[in-house]
Protein backbone atom coordinates (compact mmCIF):
# COMPACT_ATOMS: atom_id res chain seq x y z
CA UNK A 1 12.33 1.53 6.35
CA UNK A 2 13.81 -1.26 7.74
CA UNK A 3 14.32 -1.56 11.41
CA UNK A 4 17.64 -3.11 12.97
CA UNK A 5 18.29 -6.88 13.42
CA UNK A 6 21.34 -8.07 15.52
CA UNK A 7 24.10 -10.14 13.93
CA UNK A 8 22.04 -13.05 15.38
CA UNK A 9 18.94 -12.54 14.53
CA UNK A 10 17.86 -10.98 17.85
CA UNK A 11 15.83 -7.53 17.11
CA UNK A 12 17.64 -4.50 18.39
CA UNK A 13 15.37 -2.82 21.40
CA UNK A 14 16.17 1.05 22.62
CA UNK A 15 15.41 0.99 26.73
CA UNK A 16 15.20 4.65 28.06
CA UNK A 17 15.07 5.72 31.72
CA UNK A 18 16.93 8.23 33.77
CA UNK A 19 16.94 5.35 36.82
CA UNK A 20 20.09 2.55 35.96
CA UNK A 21 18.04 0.39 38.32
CA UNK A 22 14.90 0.61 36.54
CA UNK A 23 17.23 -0.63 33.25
CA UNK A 24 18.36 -3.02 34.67
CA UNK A 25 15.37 -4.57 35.71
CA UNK A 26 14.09 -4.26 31.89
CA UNK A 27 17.91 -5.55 31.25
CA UNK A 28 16.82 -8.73 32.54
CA UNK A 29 13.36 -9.16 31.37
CA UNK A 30 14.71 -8.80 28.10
CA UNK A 31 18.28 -9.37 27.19
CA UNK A 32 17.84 -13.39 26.44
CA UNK A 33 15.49 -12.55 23.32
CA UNK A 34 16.47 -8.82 22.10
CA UNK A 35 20.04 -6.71 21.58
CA UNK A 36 19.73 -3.95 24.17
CA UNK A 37 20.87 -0.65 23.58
CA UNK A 38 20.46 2.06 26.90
CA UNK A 39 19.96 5.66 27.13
CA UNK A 40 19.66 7.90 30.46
CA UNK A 41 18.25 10.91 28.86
CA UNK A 42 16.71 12.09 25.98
CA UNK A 43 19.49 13.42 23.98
CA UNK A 44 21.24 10.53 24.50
CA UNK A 45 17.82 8.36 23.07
CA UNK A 46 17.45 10.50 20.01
CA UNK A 47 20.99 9.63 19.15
CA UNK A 48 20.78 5.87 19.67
CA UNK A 49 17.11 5.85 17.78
CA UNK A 50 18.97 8.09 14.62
CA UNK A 51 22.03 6.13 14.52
CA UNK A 52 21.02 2.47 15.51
CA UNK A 53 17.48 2.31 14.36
CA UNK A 54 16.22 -0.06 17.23
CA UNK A 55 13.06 -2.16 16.52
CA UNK A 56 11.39 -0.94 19.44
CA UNK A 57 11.94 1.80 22.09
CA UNK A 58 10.82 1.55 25.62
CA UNK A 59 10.97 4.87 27.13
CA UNK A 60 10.32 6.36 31.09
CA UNK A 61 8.10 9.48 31.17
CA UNK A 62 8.97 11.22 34.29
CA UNK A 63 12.94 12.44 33.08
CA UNK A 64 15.07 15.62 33.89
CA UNK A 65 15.63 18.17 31.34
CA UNK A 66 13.52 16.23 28.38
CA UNK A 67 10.95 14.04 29.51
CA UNK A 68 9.56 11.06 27.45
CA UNK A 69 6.58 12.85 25.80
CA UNK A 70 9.20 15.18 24.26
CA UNK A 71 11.28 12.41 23.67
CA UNK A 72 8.66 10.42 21.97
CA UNK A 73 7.77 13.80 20.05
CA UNK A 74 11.15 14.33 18.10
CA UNK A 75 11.34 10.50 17.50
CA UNK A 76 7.72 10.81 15.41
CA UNK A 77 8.69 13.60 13.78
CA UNK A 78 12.09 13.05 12.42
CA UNK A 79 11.63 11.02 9.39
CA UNK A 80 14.67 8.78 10.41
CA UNK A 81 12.86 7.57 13.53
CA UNK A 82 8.98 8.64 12.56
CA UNK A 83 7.95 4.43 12.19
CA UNK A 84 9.79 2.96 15.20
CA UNK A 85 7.05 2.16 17.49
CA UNK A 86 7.37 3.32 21.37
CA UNK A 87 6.20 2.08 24.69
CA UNK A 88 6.03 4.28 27.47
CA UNK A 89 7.25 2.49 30.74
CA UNK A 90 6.06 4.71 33.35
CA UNK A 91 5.08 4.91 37.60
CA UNK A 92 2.22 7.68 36.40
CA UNK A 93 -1.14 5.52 36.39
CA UNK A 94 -3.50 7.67 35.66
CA UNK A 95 -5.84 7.21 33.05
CA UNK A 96 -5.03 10.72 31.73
CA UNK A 97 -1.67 10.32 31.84
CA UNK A 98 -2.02 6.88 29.82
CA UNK A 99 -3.78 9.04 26.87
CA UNK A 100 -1.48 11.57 27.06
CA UNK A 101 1.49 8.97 26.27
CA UNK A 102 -1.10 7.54 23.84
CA UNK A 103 -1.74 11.32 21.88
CA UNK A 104 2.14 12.12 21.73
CA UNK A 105 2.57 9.03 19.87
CA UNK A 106 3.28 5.69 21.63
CA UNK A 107 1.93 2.51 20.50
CA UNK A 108 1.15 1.20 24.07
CA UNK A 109 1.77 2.25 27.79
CA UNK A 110 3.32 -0.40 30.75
CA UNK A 111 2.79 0.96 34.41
CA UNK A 112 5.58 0.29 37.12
CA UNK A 113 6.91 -1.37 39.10
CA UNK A 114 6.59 -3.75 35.77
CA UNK A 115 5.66 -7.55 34.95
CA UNK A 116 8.40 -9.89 33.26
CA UNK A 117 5.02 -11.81 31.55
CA UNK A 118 3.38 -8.30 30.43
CA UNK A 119 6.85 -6.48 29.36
CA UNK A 120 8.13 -9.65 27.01
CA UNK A 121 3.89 -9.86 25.85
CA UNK A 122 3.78 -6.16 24.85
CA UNK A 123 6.91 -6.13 23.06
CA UNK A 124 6.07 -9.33 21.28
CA UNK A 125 3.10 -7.87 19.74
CA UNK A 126 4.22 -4.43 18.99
CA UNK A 127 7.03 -6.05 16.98
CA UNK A 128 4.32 -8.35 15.29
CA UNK A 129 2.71 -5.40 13.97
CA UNK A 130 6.20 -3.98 12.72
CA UNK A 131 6.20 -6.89 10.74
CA UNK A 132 3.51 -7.27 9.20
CA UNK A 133 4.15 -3.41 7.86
CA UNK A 134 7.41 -4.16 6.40
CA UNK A 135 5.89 -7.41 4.75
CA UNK A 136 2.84 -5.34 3.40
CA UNK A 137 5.41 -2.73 2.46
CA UNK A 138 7.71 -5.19 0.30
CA UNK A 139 4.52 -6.39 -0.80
CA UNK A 140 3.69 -3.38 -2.47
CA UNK A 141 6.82 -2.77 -4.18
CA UNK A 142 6.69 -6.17 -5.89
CA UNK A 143 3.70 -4.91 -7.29
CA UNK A 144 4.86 -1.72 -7.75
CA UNK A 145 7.93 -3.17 -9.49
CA UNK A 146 6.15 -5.59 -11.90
CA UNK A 147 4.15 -2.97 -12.95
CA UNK A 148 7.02 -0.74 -14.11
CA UNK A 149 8.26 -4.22 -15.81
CA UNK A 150 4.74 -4.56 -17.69
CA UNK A 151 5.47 -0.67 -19.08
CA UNK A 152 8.89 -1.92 -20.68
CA UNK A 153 6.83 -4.17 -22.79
CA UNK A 154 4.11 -1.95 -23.85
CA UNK A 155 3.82 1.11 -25.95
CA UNK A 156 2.08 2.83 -22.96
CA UNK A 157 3.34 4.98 -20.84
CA UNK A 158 4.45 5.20 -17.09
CA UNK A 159 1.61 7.87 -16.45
CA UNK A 160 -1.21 5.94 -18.15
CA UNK A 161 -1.19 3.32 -15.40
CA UNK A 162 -0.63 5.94 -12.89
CA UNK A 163 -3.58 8.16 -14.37
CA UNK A 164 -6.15 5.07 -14.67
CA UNK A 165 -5.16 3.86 -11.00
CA UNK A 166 -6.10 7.20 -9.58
CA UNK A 167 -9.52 7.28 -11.60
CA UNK A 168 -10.43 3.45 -10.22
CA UNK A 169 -9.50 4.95 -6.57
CA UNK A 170 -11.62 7.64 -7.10
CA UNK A 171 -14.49 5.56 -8.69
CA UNK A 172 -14.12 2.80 -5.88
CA UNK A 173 -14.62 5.79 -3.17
CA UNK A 174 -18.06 7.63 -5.12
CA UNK A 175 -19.47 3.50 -5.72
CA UNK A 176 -19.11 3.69 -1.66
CA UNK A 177 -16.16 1.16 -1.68
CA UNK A 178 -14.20 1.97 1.54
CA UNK A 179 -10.79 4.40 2.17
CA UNK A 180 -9.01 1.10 3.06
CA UNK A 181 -10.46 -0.75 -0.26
CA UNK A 182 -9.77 2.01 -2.51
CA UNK A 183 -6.25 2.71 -1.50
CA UNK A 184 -5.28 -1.13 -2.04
CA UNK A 185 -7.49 -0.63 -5.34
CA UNK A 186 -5.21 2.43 -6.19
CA UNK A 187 -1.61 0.13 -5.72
CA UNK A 188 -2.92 -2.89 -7.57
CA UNK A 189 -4.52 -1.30 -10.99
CA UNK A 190 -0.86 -0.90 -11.96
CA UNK A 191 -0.65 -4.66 -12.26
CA UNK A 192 -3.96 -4.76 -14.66
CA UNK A 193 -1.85 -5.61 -17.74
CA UNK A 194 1.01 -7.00 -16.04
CA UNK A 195 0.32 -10.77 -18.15
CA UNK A 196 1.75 -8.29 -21.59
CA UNK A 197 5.37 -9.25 -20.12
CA UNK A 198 4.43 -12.65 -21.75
CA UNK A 199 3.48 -11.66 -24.45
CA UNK A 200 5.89 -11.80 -27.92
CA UNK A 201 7.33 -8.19 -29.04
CA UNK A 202 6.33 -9.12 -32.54
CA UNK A 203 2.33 -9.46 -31.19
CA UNK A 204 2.43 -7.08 -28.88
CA UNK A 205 4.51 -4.22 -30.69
CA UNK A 206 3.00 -4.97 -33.90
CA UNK A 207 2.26 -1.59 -35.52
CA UNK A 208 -1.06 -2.88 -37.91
CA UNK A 209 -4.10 -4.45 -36.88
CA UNK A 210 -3.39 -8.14 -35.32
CA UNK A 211 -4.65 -11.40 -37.19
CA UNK A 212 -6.73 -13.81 -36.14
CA UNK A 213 -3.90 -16.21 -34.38
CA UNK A 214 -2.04 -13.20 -33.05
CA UNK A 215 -5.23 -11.65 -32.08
CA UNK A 216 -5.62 -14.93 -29.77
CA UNK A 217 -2.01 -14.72 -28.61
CA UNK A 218 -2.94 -11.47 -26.97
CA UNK A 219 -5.77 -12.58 -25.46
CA UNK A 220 -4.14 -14.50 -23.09
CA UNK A 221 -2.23 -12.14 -21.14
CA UNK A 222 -5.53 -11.97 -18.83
CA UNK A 223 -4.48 -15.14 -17.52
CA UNK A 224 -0.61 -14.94 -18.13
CA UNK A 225 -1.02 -11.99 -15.80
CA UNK A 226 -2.76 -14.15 -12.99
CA UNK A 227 -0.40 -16.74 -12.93
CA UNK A 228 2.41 -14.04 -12.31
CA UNK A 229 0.97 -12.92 -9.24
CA UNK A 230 -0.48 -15.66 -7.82
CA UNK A 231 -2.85 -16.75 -5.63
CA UNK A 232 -3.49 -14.52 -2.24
CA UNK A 233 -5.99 -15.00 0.47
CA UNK A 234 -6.22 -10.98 1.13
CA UNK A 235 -4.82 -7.20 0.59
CA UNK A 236 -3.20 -5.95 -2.80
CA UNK A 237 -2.03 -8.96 -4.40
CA UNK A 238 -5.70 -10.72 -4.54
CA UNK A 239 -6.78 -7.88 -5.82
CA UNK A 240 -4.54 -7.41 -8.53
CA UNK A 241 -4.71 -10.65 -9.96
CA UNK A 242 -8.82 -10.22 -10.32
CA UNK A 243 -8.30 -7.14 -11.73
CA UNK A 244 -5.19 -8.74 -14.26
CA UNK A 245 -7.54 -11.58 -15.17
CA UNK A 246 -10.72 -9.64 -15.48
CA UNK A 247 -10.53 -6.34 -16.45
CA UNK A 248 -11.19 -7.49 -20.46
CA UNK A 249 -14.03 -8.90 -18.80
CA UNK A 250 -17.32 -6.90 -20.61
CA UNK A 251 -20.84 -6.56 -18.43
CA UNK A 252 -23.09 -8.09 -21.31
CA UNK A 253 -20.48 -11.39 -21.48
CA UNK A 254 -18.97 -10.74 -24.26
CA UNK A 255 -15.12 -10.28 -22.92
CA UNK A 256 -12.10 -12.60 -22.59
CA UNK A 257 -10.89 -14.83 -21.12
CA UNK A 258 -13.76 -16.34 -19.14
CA UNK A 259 -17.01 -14.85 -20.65
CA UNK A 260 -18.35 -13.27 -17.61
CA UNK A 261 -21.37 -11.21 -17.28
CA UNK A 262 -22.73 -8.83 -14.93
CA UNK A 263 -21.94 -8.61 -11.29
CA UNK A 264 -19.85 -12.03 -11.98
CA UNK A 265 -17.07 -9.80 -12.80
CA UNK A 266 -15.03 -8.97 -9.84
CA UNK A 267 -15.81 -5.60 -8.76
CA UNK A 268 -12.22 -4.39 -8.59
CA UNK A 269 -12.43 -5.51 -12.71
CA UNK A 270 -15.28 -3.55 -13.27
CA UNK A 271 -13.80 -0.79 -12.10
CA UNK A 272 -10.43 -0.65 -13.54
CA UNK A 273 -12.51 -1.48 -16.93
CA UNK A 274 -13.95 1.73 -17.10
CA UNK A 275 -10.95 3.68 -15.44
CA UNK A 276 -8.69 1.86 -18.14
CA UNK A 277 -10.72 2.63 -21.15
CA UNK A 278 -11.23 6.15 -20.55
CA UNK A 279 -7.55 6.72 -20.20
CA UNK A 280 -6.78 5.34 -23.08
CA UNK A 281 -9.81 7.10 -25.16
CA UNK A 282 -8.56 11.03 -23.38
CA UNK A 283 -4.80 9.78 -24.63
CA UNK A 284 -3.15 10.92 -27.52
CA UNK A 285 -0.93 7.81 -28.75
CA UNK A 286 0.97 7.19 -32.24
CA UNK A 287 -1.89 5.61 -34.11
CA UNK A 288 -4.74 8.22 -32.60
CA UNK A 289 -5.37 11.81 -31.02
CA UNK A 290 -6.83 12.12 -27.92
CA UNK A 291 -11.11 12.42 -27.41
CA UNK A 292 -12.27 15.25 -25.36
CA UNK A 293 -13.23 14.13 -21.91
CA UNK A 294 -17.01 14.60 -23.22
CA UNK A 295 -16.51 12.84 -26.38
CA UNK A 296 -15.36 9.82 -23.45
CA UNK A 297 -17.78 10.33 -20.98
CA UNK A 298 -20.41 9.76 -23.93
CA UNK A 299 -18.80 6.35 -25.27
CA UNK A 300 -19.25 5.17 -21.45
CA UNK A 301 -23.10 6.30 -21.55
CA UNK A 302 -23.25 5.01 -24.56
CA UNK A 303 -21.57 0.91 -23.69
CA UNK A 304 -23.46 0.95 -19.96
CA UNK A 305 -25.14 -2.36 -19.73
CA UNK A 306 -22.54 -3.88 -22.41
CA UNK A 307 -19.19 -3.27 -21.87
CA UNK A 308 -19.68 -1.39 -18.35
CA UNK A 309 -21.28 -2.07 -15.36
CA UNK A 310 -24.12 0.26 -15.74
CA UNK A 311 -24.19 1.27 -11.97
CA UNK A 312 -20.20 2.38 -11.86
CA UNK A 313 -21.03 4.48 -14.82
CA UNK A 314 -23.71 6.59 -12.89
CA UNK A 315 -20.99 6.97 -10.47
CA UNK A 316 -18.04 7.73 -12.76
CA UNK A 317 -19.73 10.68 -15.19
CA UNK A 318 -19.69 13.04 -11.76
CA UNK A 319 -16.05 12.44 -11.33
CA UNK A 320 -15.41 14.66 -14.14
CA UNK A 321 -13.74 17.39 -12.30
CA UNK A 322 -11.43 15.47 -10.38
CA UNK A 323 -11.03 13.54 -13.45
CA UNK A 324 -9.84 16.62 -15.33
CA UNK A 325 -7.45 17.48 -12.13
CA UNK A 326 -5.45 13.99 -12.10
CA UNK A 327 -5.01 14.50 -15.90
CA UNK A 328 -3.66 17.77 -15.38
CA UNK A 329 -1.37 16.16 -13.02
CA UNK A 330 0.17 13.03 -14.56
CA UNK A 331 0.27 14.17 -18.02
CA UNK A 332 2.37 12.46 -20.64
């Protein structure tokens, strides 16, 4: 969701408080850097938040009729108004009452009688943060998106790449990869054969076995694929172009396009290797019917230590239950 913006740039800010002089005094704290919008009780915030979608609220505690834990309540769970961040701006100093604020959902808590320096600190940080969500957030649906291009120019389909990126998520988790890890893991398989887009139809569609030069051609969308996305210090995109240039990658060196062996392989690769391949083995698909997940499991077993990393292997044959669940799920 994106938050609002003024006209000039200026991010909108929601300041709540039943007081007019306690407004004003945030008035002019703030008003050279941020569109102000005011509200003097709740229902009157709620409205504003729905209908303007400030970038920010600031919001009293102590109010008639709704106070700002309820407030700050209905704005986290309405939808509309769930990712706005808020900062209670309140006389109560007690420690309780600061995780209180804290538990019904704010991002941060300012004490009165308030300081200009801390007020125009806080709110510059909290709005960092919103930033850096939307960014990772329109990150992830450029990945998201090129992956749904890569699908136009395969004979794939749509739930393939959804299948195999649950089974690397779930095979990152039992190898003892982290939730955070995983989860980025999950959003950037999709991209694993994203370098196909530059590939030619008449390769890549071709319904008989591939010659030698084609058979080349189509060894290059490894790297095609990393030069679409790019190099990235961090988060999803780093890890989908490892896993786009090394997921043909095999454990005993004998995989394209770099020859690497062993742990040399990016882990994320090694990974979506195995989550890739046993998709496409359990798959029915024009030119074969689909093996049994133990006839799959068994061709694993049977290429740990040359085309798989014989460790993730161990950890992937337990899987099979959930394995058999996200099947059942995204079927074709």
């Amino acid at each position: 969701m994106m938050l609002e913006m003024s006209e000039d740039g200026r991010p909108c800010l929601l300041l709540v408080d039943d007081e007019p002089t306690n407004l004003q005094v945030l008035r002019r704290v703030l008003e050279a850097d941020y569109r102000l919008l005011f509200a003097t009780d709740g229902a009157r915030a709620l409205q504003l938040a729905r209908t303007q979608q400030p970038r920010l609220v600031l919001l009293d505690v102590m109010m008639p009729g709704m106070d700002g834990h309820a407030v700050c309540a209905a704005l986290k769970q309405d939808p509309a108004t769930a990712a706005i961040p808020v900062i209670f701006v309140t006389a109560l100093a007690d420690a309780s009452d600061e995780a209180g604020g804290l538990e019904a959902g704010a991002v941060d808590y300012i004490t009165k009688p308030v300081s200009a320096p801390v007020v125009r600190a806080r709110v510059r940080t909290h709005l960092s943060l919103v930033r850096m969500e939307e960014l990772r957030d329109s990150r992830l649906q450029i990945v998201q998106m090129l992956g749904r291009a890569a699908e136009y120019k395969d004979n794939e389909t749509g739930m393939h790449v959804i299948r195999m990126s649950h089974y690397a998520q779930r095979l990152a988790l039992a190898a003892g990869c982290g939730q955070a890890w995983a989860d980025d893991l999950l959003n950037a398989a999709p991209m694993h054969d994203v370098g196909k887009i530059g590939i030619p139809d008449a390769v890549l569609r071709k319904p008989g076995p591939l010659d030698a030069e084609e058979w080349e051609i189509m060894r290059r969308h490894p790297q095609i694929g990393a030069e679409i996305i790019g190099e990235h210090p961090s988060g999803v995109l780093r890890l989908a172009r490892l896993v786009a240039l090394a997921h043909h990658e095999k454990w005993d060196g004998s995989g394209y396009p770099a020859g690497l062996s062993g742990e040399a392989i990016p882990l994320e690769a090694r990974i979506v290797a195995i989550a890739d391949v046993f998709d496409a083995l359990t798959s029915r698909r024009p030119y074969k019917q689909a093996w049994s997940f133990e006839q799959a499991l068994e061709h694993l077993r049977q290429q740990a230590g040359r085309h798989f990393d014989p460790a993730l292997v161990e950890c992937f044959l337990p899987l099979a239950p959930a394995l058999h669940e996200i099947q059942q799920r995204w079927a074709d």
